[in-house]
Every structure is written in C-alpha cells, then in structure tokens.
C-alpha atoms as a PDB file:
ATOM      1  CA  UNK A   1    -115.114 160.073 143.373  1.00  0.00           C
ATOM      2  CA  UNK A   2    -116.609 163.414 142.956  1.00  0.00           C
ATOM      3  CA  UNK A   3    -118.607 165.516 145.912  1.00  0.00           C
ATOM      4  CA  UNK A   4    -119.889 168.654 145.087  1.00  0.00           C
ATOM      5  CA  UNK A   5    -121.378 170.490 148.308  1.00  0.00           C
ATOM      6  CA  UNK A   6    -123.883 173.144 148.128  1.00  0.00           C
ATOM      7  CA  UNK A   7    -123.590 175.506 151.621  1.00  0.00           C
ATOM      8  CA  UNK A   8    -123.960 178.949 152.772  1.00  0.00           C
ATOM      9  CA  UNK A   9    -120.900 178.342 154.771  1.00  0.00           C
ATOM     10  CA  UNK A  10    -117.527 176.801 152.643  1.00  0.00           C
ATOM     11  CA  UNK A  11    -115.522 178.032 154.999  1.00  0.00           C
ATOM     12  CA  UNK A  12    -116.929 175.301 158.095  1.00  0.00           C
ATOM     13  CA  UNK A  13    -115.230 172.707 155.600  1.00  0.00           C
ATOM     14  CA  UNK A  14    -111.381 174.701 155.741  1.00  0.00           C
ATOM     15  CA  UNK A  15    -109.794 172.170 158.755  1.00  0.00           C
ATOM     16  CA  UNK A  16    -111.942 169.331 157.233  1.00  0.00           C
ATOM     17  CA  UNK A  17    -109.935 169.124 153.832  1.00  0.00           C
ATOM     18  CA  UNK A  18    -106.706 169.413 155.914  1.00  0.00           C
ATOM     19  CA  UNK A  19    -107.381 166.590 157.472  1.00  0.00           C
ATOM     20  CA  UNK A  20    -104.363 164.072 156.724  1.00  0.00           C
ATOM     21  CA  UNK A  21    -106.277 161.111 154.764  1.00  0.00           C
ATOM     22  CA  UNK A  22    -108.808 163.512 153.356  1.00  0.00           C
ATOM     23  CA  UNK A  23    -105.893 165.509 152.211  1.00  0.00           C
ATOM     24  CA  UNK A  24    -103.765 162.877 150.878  1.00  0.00           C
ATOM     25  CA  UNK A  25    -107.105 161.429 149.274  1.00  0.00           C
ATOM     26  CA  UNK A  26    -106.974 164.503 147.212  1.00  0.00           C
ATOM     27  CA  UNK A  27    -104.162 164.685 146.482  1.00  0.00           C
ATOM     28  CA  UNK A  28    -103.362 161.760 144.736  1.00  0.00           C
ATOM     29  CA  UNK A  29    -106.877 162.446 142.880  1.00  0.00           C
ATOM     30  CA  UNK A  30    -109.032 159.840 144.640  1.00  0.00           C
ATOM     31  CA  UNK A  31    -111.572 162.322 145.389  1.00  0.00           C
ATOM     32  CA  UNK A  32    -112.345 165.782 144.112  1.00  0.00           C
ATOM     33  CA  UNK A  33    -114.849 168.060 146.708  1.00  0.00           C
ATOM     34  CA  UNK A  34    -115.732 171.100 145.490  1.00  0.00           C
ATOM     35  CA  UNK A  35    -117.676 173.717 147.415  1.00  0.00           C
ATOM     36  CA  UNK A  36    -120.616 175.767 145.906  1.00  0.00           C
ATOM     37  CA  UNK A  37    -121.962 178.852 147.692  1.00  0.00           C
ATOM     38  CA  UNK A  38    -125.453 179.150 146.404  1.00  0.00           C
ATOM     39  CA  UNK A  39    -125.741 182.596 148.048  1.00  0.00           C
ATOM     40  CA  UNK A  40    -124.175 183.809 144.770  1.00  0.00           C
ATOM     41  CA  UNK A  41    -127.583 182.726 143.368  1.00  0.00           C
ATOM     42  CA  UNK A  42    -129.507 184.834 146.164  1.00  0.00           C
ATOM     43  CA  UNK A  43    -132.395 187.045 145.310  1.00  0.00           C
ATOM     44  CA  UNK A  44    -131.725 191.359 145.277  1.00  0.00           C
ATOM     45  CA  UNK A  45    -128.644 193.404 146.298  1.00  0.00           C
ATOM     46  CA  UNK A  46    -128.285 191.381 149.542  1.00  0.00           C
ATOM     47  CA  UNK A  47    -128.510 187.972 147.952  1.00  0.00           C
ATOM     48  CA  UNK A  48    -131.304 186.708 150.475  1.00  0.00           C
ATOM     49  CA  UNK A  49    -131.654 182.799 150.239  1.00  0.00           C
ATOM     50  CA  UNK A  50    -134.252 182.759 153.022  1.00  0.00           C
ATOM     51  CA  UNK A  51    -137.662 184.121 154.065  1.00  0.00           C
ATOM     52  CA  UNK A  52    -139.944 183.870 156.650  1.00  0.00           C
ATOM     53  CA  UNK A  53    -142.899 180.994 156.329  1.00  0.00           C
ATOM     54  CA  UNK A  54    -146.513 180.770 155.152  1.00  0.00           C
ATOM     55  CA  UNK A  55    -148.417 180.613 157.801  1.00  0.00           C
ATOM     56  CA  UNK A  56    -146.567 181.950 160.216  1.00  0.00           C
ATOM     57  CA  UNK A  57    -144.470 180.333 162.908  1.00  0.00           C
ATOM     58  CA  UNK A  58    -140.449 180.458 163.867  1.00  0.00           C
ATOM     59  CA  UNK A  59    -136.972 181.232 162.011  1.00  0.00           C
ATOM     60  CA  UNK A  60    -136.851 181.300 158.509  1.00  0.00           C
ATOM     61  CA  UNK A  61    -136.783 178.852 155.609  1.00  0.00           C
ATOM     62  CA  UNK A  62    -134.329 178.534 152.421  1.00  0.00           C
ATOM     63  CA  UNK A  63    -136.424 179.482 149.070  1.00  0.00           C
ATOM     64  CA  UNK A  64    -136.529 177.386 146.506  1.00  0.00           C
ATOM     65  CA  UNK A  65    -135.246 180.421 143.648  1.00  0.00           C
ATOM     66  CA  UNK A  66    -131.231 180.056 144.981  1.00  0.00           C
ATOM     67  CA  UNK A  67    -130.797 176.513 146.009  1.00  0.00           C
ATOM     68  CA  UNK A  68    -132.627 175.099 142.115  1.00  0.00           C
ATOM     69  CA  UNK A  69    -130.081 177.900 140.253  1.00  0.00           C
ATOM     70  CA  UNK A  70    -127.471 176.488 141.978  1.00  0.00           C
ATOM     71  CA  UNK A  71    -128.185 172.767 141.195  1.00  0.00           C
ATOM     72  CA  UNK A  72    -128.894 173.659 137.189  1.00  0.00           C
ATOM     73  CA  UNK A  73    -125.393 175.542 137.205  1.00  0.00           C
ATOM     74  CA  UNK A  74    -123.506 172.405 139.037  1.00  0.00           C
ATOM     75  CA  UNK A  75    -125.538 169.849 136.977  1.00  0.00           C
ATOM     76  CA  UNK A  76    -124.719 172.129 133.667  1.00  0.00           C
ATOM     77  CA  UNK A  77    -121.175 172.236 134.417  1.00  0.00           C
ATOM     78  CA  UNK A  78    -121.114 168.162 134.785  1.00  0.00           C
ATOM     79  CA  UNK A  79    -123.347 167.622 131.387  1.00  0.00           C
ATOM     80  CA  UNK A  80    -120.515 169.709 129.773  1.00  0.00           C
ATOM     81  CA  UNK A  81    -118.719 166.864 130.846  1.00  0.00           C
ATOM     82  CA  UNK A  82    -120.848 164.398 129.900  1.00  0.00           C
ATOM     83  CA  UNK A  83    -121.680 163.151 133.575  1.00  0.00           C
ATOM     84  CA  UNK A  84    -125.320 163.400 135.389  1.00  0.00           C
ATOM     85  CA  UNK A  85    -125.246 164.048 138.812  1.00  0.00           C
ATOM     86  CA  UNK A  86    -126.837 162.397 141.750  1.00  0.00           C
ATOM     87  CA  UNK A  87    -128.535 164.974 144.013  1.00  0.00           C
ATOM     88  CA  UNK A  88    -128.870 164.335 147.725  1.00  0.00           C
ATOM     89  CA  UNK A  89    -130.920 166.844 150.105  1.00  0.00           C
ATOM     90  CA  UNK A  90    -129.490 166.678 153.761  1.00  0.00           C
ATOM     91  CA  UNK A  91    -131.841 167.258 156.157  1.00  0.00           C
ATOM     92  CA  UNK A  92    -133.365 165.139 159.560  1.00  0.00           C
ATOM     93  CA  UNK A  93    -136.338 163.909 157.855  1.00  0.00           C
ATOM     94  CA  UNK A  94    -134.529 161.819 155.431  1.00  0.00           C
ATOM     95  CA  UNK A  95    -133.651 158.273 155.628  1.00  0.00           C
ATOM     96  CA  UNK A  96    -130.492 157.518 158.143  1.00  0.00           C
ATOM     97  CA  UNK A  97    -127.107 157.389 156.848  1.00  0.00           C
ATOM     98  CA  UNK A  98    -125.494 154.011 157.388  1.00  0.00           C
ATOM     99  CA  UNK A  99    -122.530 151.664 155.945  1.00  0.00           C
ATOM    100  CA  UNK A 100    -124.964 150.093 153.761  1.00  0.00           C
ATOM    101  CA  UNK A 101    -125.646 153.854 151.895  1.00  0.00           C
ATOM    102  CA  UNK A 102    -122.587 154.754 151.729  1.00  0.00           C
ATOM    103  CA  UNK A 103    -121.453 151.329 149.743  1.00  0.00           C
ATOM    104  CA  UNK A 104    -124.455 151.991 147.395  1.00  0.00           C
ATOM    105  CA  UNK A 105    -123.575 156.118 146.722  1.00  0.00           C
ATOM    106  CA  UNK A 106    -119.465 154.471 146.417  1.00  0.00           C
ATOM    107  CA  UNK A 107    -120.371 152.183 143.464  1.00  0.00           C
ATOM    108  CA  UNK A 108    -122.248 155.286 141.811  1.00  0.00           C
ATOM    109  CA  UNK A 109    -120.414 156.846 138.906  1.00  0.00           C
ATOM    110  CA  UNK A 110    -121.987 160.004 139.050  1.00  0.00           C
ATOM    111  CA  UNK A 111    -120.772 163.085 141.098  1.00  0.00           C
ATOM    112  CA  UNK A 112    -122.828 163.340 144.256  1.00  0.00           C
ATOM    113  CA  UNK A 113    -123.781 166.746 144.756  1.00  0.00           C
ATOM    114  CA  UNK A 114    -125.017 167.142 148.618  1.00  0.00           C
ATOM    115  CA  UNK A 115    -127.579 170.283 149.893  1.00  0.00           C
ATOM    116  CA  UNK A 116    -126.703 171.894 153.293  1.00  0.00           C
ATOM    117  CA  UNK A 117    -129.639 173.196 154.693  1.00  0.00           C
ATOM    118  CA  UNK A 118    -130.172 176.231 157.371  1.00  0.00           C
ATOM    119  CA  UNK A 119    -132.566 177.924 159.299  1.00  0.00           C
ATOM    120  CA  UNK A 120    -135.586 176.382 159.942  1.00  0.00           C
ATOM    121  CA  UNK A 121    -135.474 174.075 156.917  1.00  0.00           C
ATOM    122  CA  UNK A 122    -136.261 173.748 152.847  1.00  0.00           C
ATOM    123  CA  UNK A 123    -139.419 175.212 151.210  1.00  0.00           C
ATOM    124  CA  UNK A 124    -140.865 172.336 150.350  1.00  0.00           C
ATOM    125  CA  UNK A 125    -140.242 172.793 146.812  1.00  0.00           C
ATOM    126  CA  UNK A 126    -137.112 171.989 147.015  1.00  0.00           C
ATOM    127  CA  UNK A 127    -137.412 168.377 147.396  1.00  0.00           C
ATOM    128  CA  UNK A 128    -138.984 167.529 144.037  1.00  0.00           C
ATOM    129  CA  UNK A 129    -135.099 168.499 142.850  1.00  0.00           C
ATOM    130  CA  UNK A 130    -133.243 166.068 144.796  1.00  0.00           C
ATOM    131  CA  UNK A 131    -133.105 162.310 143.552  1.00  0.00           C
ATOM    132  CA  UNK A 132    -132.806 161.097 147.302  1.00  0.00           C
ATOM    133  CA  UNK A 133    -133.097 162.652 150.903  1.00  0.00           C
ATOM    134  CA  UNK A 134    -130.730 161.400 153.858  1.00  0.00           C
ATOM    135  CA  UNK A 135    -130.307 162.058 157.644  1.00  0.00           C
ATOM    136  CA  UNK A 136    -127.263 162.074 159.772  1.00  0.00           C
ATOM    137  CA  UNK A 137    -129.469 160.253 162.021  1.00  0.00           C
ATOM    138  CA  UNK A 138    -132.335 160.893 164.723  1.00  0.00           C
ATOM    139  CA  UNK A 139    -131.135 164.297 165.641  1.00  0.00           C
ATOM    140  CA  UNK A 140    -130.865 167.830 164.641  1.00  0.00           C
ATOM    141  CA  UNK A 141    -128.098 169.828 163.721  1.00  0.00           C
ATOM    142  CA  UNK A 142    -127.624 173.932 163.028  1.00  0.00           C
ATOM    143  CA  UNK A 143    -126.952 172.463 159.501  1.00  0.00           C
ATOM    144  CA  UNK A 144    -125.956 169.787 156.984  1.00  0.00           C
ATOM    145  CA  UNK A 145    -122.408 170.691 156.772  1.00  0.00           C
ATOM    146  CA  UNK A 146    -121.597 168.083 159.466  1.00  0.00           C
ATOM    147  CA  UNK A 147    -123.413 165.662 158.377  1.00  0.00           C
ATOM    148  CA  UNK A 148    -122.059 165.937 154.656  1.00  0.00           C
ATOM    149  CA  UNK A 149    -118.230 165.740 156.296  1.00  0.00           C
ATOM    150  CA  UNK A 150    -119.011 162.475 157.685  1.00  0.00           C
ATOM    151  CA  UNK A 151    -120.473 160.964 154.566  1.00  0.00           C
ATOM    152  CA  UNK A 152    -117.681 162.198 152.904  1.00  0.00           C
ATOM    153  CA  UNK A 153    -115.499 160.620 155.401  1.00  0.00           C
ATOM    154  CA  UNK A 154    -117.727 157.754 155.419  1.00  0.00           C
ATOM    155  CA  UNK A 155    -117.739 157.155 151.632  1.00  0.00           C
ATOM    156  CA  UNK A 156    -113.936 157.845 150.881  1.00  0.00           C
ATOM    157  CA  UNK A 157    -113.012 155.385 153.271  1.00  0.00           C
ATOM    158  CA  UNK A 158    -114.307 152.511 150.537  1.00  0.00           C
ATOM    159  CA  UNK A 159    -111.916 153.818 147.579  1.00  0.00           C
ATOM    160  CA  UNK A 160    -109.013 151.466 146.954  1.00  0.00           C
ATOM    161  CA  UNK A 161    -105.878 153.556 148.332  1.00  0.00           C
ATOM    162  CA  UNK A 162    -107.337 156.425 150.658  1.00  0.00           C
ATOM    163  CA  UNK A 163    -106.863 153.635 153.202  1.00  0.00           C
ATOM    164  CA  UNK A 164    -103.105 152.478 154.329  1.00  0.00           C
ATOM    165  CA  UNK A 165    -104.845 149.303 154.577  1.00  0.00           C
ATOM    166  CA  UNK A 166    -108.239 148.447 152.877  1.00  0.00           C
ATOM    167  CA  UNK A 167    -108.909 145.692 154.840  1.00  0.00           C
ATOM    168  CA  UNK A 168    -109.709 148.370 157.446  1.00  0.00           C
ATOM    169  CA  UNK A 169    -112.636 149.300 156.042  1.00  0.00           C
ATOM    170  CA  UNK A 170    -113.563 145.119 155.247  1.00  0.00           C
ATOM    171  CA  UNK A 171    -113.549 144.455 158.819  1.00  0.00           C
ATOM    172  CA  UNK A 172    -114.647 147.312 160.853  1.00  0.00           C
ATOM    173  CA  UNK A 173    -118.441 147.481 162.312  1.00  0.00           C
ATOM    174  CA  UNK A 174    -120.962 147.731 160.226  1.00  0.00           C
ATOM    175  CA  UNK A 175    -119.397 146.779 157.576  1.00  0.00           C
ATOM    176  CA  UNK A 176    -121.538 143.084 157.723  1.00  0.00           C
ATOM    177  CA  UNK A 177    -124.297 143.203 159.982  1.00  0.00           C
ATOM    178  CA  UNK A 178    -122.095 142.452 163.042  1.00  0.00           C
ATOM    179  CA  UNK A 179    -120.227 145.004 165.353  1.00  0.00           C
ATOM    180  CA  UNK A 180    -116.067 145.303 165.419  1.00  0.00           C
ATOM    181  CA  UNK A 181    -114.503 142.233 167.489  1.00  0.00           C
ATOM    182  CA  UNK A 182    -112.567 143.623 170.440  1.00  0.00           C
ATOM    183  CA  UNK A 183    -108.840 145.122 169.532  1.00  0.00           C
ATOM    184  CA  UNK A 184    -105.507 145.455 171.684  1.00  0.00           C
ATOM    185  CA  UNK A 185    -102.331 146.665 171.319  1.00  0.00           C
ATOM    186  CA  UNK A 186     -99.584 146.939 173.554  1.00  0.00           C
ATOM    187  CA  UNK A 187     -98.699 147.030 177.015  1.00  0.00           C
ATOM    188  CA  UNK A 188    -100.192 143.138 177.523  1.00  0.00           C
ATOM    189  CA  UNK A 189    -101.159 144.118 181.166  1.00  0.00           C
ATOM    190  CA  UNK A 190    -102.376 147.634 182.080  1.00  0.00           C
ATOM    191  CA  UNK A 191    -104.083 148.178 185.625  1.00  0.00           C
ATOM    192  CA  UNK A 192    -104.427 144.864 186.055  1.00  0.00           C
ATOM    193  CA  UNK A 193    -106.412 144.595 182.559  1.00  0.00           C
ATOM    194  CA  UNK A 194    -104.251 141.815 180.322  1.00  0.00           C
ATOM    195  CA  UNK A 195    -104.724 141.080 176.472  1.00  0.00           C
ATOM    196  CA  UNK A 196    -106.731 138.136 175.992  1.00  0.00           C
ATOM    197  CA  UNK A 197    -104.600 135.020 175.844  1.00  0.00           C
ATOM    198  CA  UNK A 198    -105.366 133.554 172.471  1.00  0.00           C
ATOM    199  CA  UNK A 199    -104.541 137.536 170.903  1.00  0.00           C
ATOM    200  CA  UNK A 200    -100.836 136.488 171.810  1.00  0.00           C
ATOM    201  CA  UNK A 201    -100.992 132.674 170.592  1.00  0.00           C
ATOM    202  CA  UNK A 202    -100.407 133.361 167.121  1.00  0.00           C
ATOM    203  CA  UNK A 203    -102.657 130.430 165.866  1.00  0.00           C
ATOM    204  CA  UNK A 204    -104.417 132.908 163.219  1.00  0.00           C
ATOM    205  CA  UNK A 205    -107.771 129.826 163.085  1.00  0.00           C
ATOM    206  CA  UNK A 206    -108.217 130.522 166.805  1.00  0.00           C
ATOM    207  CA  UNK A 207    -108.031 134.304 166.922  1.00  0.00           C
ATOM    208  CA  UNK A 208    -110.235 134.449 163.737  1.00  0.00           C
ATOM    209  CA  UNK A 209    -112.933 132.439 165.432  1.00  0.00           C
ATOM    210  CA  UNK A 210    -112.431 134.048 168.390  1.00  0.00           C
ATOM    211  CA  UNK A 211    -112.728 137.443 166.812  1.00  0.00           C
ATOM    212  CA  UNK A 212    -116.120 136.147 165.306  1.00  0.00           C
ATOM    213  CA  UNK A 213    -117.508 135.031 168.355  1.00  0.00           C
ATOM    214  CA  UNK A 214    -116.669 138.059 170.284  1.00  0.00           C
ATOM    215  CA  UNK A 215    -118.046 140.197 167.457  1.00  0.00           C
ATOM    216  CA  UNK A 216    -121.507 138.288 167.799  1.00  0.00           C
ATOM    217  CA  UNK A 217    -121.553 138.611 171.302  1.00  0.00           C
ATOM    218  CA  UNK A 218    -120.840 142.619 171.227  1.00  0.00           C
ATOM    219  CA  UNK A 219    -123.365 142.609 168.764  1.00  0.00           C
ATOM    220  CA  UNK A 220    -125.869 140.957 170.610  1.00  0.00           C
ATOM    221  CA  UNK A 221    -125.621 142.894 173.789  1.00  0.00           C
ATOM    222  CA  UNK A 222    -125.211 146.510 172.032  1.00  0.00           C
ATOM    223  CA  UNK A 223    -127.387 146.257 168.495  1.00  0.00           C
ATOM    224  CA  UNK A 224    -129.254 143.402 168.368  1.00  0.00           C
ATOM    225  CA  UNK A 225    -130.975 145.459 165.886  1.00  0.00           C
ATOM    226  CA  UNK A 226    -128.299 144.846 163.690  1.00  0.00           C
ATOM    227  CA  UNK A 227    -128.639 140.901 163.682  1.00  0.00           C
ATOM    228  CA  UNK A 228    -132.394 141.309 162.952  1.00  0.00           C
ATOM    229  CA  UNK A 229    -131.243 143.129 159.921  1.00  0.00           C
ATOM    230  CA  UNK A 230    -128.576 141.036 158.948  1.00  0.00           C
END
C-alpha cells in the first residue's frame, strides 16, 4: 500500500513513522509513505504557496499554481511506473472518514496521494484536481496532517501482517455496524469491579453470544445511528 502525502510541514509526520507498527509496517514493505513538500513548487524567490482572498476577509488561502505542480510531478513519477494515482483533498468540508472508507481506499490498487491543507483553506480550484474530498470529521483542525496520520493508521491496520493478529481489526467497532463488545483482562476483581462470570467459563458458544448481545446493547445506548445504518 502506497501513501504519498502532500504538506508544507514533513517534519509533523517524524514521531509518526517511528511509531512501532507503523514502523515495522514499513519495514517489512507493507506500506511505503512518502512525503512531498509542495513548497518546492512555490511561486518567486520565497516560494509563496498562499495569498490573501478575493474579496476580502481573514488569513490566507493555498493557490492553486503549487499544490496542481505538485500532483502532475507525483502522478508523473507513478505513470513512469505504470500506476494512476488516487487523489484525496483533506479538508472539513469533505465527506467523514469512517471504517467503511477506509475498507474501500484498502482494496484500491492505486497509490493514494493525500493534500494537507493550511491557512484558511484551498482556492477553489483546487478541487477539480482531486478524485474525492474527505473530513476527519465535524471539526476543524490547523491542518490535514492529523487527519492524514489517522487514515494512514486507519487504513494500514486492514493489510494482512501489520497486525500481530488480524482478527483485531475483524472484530473491533465499526468494523460491522455494531460497537466493540466489552473486554477484560486480568486482575478478576478490582475495586470491587469483577470480570463478568461467563468471560471465565470457557464455553466459547456462551461468551460469543454474550459478546454479541453486549455489543448490541453498547450500540444501542451510544450510536444507535450506527444500527440505522447497518
């Protein structure tokens, strides 16, 4: 799996690819991230990727000139290769990352090739380059740097081996339409709090159904929203 992140800041993503699974994910080749500065495709002596807004009004927004260079020398670089790339512009007014995305951009074969925006936001323009748009979620951030280390986190998590276990990722929330059952692990009793009886029975048909019907009832008092979707 190949991610190729466009930023102004490569250096926010230093700790991130030191991160033990991430790490050991790349390693062993599972995934390849590479980071593009598209400041090197700035305008002038100062390479300026930003300007202030028609019209008027606060902070400044990226131009269009450095952020479409950048994509035509990333997408060049994969058609050398013989592999189209899958462009994804992060920024709040796209649609909101979830499980279900991330299973759809894992079973892609092309490299996906995410935009961090700053400042006040994309000229417009820019859009009509992407092939999708996607949020973090209903909030704002200074940028999309976060927000493209969880989908990488996200998204890795699905590739046979990054996981110790893979049926991690098969049974963890979200990953049907019904949150995570309860978990324990030891001491059995802590401040008077003890490990649900049937956990310890060791009749696997009992703790699977239990684990199902706890998982529906979480679900049903936390996300309903989820069983609607489901």
């Amino acid at each position: 799996m190949q991610f190729e992140i466009l930023t102004l800041f490569p250096e926010m993503f230093s700790s991130f690819l030191e991160e033990s699974l991430i790490r050991q994910a790349i390693e062993k080749q599972l995934i390849h991230i590479n980071l593009y500065n598209f400041r090197q495709h700035g305008l002038g002596k100062h390479k300026q990727v930003d300007g202030a807004p028609y019209g008027g009004g606060p902070g400044m927004v990226l131009k269009v000139e450095p952020v479409y260079n950048a994509l035509q020398n990333r997408k060049a670089a994969y058609q050398a290769q013989n592999q189209e790339i899958h462009t994804i512009l992060l920024t709040p007014q796209g649609v909101p990352f979830s499980q279900k995305k991330a299973w759809e951009l894992h079973q892609l074969e092309a490299p996906l090739v995410m935009i961090c925006g700053r400042y006040e936001g994309f000229d417009e323009r820019i859009r009509s380059y992407a092939d999708e748009e996607i949020s973090g979620g209903d909030f704002v951030c200074l940028g999309g740097e976060v927000v493209a280390m969880m989908m990488i986190e996200v998204i890795s998590r699905l590739i046979p081996g990054v996981l110790g276990n893979q049926l991690s990722s098969e049974e963890e929330s979200f990953s049907t339409s019904m949150l995570e059952y309860p978990q324990y692990t030891r001491p059995m009793t802590f401040d008077n709090n003890t490990v649900p009886e049937v956990l310890l029975s060791g009749h696997h048909q009992k703790i699977a159904e239990w684990r199902k019907e706890q998982a529906l009832k979480r679900t049903t008092e936390r996300r309903p929203d989820l069983l609607e979707l489901g």
